[in-house]
PDB file of N, CA and C in Angstrom:
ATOM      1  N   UNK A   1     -49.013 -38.789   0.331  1.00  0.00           N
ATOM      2  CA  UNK A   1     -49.553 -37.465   0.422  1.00  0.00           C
ATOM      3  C   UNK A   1     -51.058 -37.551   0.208  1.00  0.00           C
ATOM      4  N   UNK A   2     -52.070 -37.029   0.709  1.00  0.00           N
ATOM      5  CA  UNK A   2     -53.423 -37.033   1.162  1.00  0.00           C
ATOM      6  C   UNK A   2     -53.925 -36.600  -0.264  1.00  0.00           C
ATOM      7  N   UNK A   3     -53.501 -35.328  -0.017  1.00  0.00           N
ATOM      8  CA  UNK A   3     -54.359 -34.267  -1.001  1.00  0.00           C
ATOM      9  C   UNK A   3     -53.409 -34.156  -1.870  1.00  0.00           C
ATOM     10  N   UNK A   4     -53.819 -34.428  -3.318  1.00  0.00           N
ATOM     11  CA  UNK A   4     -53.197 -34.627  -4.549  1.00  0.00           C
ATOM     12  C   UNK A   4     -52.783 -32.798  -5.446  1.00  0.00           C
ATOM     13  N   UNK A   5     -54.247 -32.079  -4.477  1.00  0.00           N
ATOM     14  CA  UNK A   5     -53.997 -30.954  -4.897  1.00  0.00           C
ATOM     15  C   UNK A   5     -52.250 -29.971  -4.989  1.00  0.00           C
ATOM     16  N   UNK A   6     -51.973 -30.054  -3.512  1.00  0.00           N
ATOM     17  CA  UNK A   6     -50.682 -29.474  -3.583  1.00  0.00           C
ATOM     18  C   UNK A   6     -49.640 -29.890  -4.615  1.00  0.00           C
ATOM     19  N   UNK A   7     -49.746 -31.228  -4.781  1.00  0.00           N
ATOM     20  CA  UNK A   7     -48.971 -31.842  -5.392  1.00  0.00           C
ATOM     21  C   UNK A   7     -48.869 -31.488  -6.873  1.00  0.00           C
ATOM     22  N   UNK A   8     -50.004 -31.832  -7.427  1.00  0.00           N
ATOM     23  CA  UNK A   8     -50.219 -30.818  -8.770  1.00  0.00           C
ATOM     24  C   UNK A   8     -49.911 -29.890  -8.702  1.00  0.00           C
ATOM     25  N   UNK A   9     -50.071 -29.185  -8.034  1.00  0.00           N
ATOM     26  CA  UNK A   9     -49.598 -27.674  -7.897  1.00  0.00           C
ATOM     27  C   UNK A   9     -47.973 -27.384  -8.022  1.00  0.00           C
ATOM     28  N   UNK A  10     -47.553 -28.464  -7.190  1.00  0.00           N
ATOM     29  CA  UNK A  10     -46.410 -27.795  -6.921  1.00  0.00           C
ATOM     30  C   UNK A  10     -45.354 -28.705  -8.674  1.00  0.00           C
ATOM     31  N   UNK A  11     -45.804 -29.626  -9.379  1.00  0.00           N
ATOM     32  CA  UNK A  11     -45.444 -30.153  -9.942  1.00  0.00           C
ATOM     33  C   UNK A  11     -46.026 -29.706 -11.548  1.00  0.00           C
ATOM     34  N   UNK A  12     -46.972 -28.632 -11.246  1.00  0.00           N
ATOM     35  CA  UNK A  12     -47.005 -27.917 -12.544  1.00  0.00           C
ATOM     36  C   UNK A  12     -46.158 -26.696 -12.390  1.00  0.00           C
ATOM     37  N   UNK A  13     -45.118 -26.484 -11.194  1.00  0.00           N
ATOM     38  CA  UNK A  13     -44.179 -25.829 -11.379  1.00  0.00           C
ATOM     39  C   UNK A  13     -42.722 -25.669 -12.271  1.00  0.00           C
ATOM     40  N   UNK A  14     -42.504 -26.930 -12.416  1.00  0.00           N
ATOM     41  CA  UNK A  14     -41.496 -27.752 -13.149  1.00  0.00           C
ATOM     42  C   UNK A  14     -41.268 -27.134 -14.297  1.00  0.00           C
ATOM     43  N   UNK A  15     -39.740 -26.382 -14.228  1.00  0.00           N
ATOM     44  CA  UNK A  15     -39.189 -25.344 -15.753  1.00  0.00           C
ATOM     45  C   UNK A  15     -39.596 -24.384 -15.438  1.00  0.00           C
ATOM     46  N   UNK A  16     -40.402 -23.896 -14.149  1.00  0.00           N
ATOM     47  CA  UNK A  16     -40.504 -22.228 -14.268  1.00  0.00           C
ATOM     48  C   UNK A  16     -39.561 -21.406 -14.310  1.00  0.00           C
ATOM     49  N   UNK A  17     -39.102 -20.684 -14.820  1.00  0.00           N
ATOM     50  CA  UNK A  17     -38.436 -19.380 -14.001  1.00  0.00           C
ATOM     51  C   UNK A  17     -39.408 -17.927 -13.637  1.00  0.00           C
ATOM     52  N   UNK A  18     -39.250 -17.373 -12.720  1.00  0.00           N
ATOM     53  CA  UNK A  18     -40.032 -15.829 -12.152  1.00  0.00           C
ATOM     54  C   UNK A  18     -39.390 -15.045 -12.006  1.00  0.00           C
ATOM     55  N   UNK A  19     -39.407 -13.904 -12.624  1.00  0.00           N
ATOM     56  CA  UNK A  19     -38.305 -13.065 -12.594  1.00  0.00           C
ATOM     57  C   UNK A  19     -38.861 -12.381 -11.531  1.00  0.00           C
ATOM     58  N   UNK A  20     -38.079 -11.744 -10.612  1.00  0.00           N
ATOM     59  CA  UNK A  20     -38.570 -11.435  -9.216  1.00  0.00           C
ATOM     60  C   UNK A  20     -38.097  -9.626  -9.199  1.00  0.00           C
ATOM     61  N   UNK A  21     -38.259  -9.027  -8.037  1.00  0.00           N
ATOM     62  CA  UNK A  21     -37.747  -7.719  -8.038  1.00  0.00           C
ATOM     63  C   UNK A  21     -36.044  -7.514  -7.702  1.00  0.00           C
ATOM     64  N   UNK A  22     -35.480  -6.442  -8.054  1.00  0.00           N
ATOM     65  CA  UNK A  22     -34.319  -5.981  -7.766  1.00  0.00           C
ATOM     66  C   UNK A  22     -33.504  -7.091  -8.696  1.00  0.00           C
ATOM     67  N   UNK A  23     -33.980  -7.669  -9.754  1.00  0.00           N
ATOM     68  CA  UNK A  23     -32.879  -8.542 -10.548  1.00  0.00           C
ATOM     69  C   UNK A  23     -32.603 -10.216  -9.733  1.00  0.00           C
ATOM     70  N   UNK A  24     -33.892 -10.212  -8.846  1.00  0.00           N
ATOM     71  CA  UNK A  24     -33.553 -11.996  -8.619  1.00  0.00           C
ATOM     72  C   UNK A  24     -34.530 -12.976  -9.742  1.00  0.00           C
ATOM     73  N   UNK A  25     -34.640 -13.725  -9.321  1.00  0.00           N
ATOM     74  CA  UNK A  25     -35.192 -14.611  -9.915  1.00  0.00           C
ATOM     75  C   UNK A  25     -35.265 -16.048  -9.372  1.00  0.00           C
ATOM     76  N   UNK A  26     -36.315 -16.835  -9.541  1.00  0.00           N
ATOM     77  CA  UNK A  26     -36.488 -17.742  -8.766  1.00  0.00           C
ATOM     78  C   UNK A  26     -36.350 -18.995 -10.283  1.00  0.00           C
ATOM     79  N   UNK A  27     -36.276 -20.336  -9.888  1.00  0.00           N
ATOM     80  CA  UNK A  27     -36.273 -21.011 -10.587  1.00  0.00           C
ATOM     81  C   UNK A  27     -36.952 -23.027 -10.069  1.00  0.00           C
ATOM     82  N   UNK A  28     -37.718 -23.721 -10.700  1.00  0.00           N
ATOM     83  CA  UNK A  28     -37.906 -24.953  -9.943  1.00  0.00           C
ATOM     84  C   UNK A  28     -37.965 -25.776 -10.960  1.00  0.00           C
ATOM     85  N   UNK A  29     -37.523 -26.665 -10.456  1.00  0.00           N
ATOM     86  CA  UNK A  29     -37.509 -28.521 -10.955  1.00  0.00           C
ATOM     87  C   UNK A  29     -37.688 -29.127  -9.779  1.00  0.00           C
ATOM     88  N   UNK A  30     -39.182 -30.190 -10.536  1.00  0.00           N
ATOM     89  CA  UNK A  30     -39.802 -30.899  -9.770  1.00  0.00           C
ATOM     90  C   UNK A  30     -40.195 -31.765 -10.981  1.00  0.00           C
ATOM     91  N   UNK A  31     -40.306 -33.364 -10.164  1.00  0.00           N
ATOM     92  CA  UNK A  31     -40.397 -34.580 -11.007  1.00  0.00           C
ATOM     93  C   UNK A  31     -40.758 -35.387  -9.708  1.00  0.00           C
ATOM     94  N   UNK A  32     -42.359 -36.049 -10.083  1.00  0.00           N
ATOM     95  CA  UNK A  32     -42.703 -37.551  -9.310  1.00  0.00           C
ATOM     96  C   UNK A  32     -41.553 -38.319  -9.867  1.00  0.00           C
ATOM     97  N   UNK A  33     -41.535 -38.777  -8.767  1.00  0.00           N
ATOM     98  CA  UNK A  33     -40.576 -40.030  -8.580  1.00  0.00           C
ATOM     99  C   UNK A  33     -40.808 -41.321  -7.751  1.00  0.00           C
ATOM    100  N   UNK A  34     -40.242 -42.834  -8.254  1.00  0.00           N
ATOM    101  CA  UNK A  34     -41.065 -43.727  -6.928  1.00  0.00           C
ATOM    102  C   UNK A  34     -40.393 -43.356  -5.734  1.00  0.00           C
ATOM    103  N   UNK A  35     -41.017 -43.700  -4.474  1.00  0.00           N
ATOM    104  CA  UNK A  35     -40.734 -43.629  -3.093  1.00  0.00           C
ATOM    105  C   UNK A  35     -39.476 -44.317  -3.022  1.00  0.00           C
ATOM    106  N   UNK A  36     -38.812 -44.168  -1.658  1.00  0.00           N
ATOM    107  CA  UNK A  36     -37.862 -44.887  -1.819  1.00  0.00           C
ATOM    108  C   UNK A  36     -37.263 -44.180  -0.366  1.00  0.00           C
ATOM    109  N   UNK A  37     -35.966 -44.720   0.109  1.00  0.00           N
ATOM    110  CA  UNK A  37     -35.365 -44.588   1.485  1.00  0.00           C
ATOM    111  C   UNK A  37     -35.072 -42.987   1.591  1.00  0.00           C
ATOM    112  N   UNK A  38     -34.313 -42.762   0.407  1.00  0.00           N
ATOM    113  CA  UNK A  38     -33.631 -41.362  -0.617  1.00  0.00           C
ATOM    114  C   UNK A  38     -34.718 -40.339  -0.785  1.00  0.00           C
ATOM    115  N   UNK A  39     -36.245 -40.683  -1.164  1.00  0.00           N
ATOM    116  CA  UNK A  39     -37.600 -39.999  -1.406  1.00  0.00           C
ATOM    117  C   UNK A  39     -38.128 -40.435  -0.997  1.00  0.00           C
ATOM    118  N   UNK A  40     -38.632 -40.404   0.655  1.00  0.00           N
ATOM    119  CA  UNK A  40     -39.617 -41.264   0.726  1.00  0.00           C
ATOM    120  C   UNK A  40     -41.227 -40.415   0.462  1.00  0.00           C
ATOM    121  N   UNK A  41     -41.174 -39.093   0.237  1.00  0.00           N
ATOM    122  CA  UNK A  41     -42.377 -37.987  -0.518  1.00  0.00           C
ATOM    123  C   UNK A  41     -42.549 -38.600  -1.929  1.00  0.00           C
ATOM    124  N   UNK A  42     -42.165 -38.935  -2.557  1.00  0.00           N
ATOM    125  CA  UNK A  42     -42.158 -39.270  -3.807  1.00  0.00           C
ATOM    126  C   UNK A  42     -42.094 -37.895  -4.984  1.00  0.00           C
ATOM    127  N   UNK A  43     -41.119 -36.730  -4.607  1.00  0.00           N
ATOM    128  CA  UNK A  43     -40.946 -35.702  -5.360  1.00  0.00           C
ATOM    129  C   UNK A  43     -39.703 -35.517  -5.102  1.00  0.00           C
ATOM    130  N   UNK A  44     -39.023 -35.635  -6.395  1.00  0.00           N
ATOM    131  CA  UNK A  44     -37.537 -34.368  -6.326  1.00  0.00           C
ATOM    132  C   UNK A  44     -37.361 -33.313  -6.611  1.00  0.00           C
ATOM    133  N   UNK A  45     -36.851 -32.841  -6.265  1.00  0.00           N
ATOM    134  CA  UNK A  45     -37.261 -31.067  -6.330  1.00  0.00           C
ATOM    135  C   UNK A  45     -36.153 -29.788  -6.183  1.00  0.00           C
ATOM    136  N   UNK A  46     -36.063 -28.755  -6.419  1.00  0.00           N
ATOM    137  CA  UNK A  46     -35.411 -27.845  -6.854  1.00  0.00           C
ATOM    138  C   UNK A  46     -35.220 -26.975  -7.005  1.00  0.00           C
ATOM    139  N   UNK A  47     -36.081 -25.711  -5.405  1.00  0.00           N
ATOM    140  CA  UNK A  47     -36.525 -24.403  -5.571  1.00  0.00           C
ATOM    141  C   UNK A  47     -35.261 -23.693  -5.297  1.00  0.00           C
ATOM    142  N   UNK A  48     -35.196 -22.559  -6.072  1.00  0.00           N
ATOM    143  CA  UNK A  48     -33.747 -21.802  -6.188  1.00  0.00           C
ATOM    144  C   UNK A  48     -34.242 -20.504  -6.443  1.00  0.00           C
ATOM    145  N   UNK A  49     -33.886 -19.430  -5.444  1.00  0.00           N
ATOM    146  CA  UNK A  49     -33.499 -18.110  -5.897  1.00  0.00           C
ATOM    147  C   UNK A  49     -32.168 -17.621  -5.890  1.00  0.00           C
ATOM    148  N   UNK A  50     -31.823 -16.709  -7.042  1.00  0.00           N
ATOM    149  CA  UNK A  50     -30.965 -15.889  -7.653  1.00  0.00           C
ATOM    150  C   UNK A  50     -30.884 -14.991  -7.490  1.00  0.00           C
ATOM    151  N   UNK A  51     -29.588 -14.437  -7.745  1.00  0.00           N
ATOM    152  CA  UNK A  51     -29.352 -12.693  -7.341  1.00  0.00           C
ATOM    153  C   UNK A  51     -29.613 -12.297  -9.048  1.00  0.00           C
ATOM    154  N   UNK A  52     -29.319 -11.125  -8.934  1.00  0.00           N
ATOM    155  CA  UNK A  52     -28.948 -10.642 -10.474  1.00  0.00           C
ATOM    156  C   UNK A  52     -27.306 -11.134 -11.060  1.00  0.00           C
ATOM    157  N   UNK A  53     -26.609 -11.507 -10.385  1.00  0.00           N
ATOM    158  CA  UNK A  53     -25.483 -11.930 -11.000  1.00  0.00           C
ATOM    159  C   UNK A  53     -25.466 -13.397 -11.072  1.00  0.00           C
ATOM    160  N   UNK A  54     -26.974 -13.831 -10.913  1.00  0.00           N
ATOM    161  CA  UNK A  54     -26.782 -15.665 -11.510  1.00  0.00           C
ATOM    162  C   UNK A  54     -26.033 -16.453 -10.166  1.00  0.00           C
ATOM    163  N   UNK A  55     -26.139 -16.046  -8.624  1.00  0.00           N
ATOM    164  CA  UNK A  55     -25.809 -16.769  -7.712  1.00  0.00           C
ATOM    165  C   UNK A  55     -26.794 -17.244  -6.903  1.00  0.00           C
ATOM    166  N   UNK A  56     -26.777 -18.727  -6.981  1.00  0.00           N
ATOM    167  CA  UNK A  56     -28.111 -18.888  -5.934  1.00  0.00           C
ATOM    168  C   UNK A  56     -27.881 -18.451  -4.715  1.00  0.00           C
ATOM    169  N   UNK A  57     -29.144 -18.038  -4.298  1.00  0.00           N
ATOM    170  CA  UNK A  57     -28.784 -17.030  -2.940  1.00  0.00           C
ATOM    171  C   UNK A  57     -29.642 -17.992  -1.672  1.00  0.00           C
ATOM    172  N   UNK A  58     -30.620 -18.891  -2.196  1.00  0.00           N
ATOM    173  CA  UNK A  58     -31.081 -19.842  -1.287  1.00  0.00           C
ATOM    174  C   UNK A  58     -31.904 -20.597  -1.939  1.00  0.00           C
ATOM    175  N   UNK A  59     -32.109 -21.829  -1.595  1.00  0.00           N
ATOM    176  CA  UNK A  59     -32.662 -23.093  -2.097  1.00  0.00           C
ATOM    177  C   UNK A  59     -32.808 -23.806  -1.479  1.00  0.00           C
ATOM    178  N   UNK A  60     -34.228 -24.609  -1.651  1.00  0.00           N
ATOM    179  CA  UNK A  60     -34.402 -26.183  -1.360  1.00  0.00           C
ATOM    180  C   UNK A  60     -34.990 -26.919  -1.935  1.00  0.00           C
ATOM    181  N   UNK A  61     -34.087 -28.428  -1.626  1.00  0.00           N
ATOM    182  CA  UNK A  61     -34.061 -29.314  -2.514  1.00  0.00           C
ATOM    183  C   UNK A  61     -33.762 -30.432  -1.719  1.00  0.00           C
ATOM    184  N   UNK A  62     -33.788 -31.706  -3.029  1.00  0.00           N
ATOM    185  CA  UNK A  62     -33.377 -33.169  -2.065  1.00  0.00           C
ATOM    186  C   UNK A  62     -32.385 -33.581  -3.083  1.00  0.00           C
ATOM    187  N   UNK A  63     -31.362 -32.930  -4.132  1.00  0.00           N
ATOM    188  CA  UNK A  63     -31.122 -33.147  -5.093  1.00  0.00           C
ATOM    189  C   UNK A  63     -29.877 -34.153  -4.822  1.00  0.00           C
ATOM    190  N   UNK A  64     -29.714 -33.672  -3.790  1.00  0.00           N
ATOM    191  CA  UNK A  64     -27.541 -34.611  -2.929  1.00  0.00           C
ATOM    192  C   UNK A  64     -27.947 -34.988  -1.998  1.00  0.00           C
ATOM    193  N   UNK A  65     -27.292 -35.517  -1.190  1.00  0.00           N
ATOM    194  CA  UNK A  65     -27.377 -35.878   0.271  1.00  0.00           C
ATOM    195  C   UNK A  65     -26.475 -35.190   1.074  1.00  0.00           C
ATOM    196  N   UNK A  66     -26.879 -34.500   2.161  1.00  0.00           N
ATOM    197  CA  UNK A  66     -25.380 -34.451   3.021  1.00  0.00           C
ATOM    198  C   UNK A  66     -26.024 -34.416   4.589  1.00  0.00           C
ATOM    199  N   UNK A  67     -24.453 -34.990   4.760  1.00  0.00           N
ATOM    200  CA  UNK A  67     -24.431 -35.221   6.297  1.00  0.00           C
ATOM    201  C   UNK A  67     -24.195 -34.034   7.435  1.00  0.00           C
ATOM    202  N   UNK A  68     -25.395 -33.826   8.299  1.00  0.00           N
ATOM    203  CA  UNK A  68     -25.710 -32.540   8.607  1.00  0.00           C
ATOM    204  C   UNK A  68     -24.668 -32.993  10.114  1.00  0.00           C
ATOM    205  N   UNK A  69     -23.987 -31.512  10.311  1.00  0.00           N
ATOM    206  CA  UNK A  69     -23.009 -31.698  11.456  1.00  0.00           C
ATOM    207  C   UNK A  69     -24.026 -32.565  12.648  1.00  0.00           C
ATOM    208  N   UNK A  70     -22.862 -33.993  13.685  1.00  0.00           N
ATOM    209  CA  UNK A  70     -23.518 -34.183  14.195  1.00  0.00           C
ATOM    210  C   UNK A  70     -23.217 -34.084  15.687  1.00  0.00           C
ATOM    211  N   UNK A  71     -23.668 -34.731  16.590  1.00  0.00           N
ATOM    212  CA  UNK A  71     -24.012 -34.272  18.088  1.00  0.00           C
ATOM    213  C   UNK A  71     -22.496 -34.891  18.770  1.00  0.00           C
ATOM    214  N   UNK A  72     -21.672 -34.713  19.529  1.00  0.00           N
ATOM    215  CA  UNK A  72     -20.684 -35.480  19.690  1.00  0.00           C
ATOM    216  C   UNK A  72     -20.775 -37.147  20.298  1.00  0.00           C
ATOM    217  N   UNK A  73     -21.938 -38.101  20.118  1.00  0.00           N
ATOM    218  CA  UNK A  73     -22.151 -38.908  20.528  1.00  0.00           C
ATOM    219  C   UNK A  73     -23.109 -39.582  19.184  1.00  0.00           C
ATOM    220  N   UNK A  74     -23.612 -38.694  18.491  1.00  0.00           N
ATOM    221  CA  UNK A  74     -24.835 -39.154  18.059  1.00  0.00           C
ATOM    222  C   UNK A  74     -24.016 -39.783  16.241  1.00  0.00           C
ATOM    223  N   UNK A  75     -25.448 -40.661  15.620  1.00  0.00           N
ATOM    224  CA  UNK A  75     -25.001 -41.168  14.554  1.00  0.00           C
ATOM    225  C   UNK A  75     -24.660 -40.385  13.074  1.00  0.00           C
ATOM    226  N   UNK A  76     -24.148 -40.609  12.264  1.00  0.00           N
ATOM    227  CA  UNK A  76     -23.855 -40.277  10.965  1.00  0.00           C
ATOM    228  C   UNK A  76     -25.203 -40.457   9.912  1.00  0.00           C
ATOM    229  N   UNK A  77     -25.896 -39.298   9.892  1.00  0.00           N
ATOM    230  CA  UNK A  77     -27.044 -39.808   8.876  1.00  0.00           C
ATOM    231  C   UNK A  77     -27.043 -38.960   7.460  1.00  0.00           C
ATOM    232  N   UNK A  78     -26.923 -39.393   6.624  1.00  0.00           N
ATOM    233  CA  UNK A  78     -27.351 -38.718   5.099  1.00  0.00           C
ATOM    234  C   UNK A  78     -28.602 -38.347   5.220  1.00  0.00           C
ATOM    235  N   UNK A  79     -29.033 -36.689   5.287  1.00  0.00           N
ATOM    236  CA  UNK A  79     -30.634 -36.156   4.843  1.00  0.00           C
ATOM    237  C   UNK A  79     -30.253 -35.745   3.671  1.00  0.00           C
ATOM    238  N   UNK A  80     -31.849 -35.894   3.339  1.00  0.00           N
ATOM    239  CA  UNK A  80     -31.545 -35.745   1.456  1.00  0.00           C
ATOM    240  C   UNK A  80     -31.966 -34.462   1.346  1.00  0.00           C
ATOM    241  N   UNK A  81     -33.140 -34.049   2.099  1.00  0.00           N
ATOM    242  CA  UNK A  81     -33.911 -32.599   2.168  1.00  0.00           C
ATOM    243  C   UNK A  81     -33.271 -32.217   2.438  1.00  0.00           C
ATOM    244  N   UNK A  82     -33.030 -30.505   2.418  1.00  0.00           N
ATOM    245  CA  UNK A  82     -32.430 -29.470   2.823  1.00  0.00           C
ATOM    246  C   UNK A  82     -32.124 -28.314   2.289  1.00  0.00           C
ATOM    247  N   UNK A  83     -31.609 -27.187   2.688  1.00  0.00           N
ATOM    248  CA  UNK A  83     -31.696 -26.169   2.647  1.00  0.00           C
ATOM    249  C   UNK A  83     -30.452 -25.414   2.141  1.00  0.00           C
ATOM    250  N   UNK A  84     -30.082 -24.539   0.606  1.00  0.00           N
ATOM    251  CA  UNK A  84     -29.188 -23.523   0.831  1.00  0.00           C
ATOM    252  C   UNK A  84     -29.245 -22.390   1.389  1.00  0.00           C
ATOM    253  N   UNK A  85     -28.297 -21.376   2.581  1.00  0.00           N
ATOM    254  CA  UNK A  85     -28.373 -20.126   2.645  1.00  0.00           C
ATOM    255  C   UNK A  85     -27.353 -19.838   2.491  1.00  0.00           C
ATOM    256  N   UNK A  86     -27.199 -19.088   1.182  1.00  0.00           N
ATOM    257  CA  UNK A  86     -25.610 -18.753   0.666  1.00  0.00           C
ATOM    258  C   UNK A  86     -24.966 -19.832   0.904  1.00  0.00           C
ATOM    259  N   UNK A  87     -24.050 -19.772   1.269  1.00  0.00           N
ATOM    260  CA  UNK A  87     -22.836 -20.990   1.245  1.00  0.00           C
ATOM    261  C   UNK A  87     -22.866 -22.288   2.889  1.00  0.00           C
ATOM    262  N   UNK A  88     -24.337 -21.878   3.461  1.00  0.00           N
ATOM    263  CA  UNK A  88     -24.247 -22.555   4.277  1.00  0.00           C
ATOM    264  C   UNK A  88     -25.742 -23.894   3.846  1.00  0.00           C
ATOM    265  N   UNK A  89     -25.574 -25.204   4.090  1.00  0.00           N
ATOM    266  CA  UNK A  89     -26.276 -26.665   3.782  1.00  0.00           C
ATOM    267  C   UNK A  89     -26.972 -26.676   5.456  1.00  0.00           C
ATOM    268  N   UNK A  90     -28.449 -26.721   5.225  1.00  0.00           N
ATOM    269  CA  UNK A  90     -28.992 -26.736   6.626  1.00  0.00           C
ATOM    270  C   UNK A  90     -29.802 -27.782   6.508  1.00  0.00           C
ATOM    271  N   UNK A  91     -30.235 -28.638   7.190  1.00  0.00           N
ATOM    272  CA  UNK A  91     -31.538 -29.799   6.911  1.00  0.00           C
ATOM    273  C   UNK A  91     -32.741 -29.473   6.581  1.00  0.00           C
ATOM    274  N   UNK A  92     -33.589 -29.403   6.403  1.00  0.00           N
ATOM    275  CA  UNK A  92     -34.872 -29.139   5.604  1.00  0.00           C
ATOM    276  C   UNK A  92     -35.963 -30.501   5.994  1.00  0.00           C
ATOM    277  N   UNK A  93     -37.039 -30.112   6.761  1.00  0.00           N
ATOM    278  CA  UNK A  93     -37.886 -31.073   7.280  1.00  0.00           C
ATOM    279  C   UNK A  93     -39.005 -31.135   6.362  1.00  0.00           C
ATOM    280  N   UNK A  94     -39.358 -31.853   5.055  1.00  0.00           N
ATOM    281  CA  UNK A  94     -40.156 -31.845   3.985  1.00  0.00           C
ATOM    282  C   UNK A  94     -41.557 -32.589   4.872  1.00  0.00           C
ATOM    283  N   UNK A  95     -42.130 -31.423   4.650  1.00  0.00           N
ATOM    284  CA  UNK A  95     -43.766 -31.787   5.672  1.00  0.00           C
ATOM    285  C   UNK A  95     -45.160 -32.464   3.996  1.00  0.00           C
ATOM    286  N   UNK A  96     -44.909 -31.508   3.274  1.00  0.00           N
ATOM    287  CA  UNK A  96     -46.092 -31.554   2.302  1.00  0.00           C
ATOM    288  C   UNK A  96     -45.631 -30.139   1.075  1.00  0.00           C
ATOM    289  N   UNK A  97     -46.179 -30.886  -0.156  1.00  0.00           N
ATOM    290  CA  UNK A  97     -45.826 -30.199  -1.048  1.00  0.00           C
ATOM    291  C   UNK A  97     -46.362 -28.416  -0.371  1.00  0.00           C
ATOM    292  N   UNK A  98     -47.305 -28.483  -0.161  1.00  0.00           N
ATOM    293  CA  UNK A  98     -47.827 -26.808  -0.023  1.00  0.00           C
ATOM    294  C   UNK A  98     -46.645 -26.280   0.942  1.00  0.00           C
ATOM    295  N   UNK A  99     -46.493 -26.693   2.391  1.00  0.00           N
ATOM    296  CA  UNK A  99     -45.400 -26.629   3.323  1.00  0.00           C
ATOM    297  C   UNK A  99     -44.435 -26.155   2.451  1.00  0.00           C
ATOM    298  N   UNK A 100     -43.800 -27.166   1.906  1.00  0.00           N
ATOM    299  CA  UNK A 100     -42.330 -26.734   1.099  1.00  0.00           C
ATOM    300  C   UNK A 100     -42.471 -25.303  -0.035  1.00  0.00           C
ATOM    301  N   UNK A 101     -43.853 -25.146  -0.616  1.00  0.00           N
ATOM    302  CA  UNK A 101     -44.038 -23.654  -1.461  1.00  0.00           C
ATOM    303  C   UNK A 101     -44.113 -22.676  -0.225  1.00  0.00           C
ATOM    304  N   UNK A 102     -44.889 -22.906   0.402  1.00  0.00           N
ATOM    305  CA  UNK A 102     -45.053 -21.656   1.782  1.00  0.00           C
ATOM    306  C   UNK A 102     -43.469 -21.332   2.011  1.00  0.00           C
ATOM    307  N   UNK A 103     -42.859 -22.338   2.354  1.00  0.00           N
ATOM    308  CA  UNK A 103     -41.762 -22.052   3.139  1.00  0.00           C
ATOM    309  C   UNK A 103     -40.363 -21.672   2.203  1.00  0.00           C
ATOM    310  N   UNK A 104     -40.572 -21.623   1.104  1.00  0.00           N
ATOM    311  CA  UNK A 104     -39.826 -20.807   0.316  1.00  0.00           C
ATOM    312  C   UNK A 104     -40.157 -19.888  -0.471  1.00  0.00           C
ATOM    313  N   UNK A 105     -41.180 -19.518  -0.186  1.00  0.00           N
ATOM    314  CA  UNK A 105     -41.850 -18.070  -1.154  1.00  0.00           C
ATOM    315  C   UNK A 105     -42.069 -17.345   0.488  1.00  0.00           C
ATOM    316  N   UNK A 106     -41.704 -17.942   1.646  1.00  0.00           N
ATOM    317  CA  UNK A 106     -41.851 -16.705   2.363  1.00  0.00           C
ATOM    318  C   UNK A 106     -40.339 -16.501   2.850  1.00  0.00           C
ATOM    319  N   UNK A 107     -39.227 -17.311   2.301  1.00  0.00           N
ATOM    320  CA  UNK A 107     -37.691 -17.117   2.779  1.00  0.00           C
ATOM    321  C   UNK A 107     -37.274 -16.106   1.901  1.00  0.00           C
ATOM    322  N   UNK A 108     -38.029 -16.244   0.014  1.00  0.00           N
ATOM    323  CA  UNK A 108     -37.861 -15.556  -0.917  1.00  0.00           C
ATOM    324  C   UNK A 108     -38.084 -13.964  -0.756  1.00  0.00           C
ATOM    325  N   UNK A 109     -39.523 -13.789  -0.222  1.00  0.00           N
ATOM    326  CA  UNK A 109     -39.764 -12.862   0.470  1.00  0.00           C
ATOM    327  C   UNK A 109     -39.161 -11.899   1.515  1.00  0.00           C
ATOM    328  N   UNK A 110     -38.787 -12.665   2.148  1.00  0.00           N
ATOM    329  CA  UNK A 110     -37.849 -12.412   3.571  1.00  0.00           C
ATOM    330  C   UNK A 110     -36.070 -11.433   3.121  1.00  0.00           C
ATOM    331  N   UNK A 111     -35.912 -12.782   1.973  1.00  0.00           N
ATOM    332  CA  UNK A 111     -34.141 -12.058   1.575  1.00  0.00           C
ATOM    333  C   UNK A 111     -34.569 -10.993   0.467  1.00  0.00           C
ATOM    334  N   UNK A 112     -35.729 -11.233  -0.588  1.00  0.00           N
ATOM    335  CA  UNK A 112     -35.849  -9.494  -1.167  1.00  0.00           C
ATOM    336  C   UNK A 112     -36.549  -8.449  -0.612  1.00  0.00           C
ATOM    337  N   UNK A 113     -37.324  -8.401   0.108  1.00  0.00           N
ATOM    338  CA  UNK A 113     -37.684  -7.495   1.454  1.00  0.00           C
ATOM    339  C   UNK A 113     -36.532  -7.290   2.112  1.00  0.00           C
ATOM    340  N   UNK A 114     -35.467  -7.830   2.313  1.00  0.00           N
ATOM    341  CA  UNK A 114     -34.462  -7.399   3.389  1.00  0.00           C
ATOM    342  C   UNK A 114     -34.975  -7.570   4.605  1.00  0.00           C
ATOM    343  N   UNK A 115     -35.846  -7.977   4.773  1.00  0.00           N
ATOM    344  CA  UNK A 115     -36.171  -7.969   6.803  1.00  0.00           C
ATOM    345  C   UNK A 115     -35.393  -9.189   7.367  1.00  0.00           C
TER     346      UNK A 115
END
């Protein structure tokens, strides 16, 4: 990663919780970690919003691996990134720490706005 800034940033997030409107709440764990096949960003990570009844309602993370449905020809791959929406596991293309805050403070946005 280039710019160390995001990174700090996103890694002085680590143990937040934000209590958000209408009773959600957001929550993150984040920890440098060495690189590796599993990380090759060198961050694990853990953004989660909540309803008011304590259900994550969407998240991303690299915390498991799973194998994203595949093409009827194509190979079997474990992505580690990815995405909860409600009860559905989507892949998650981890570009840069800022990328990954943008792109879940505007999904966060998106499901308590209702649009």
């Amino acid at each position: 990663m280039k710019d160390d800034t995001g990174l700090e940033t996103l890694l002085s997030l680590d143990s937040e919780i934000f209590p958000m409107d209408n009773g959600y709440w957001t929550k993150f764990e984040v920890k440098k970690v060495g690189r590796s096949d599993r990380v090759p960003h060198g961050v694990r990570y853990s953004l989660t919003l909540h309803d008011r009844s304590n259900r994550r309602v969407f998240g991303i993370d690299n915390a498991h691996g799973f194998k994203p449905k595949r093409k009827r020809f194509g190979a079997a791959k474990t992505t580690w990134d990815h995405q909860h929406v409600k009860e559905k596991v989507l892949p998650y293309e981890f570009e840069s720490p800022e990328s990954l805050l943008e792109d879940f403070w505007n999904e966060v946005e998106r499901i308590i706005g209702g649009k």
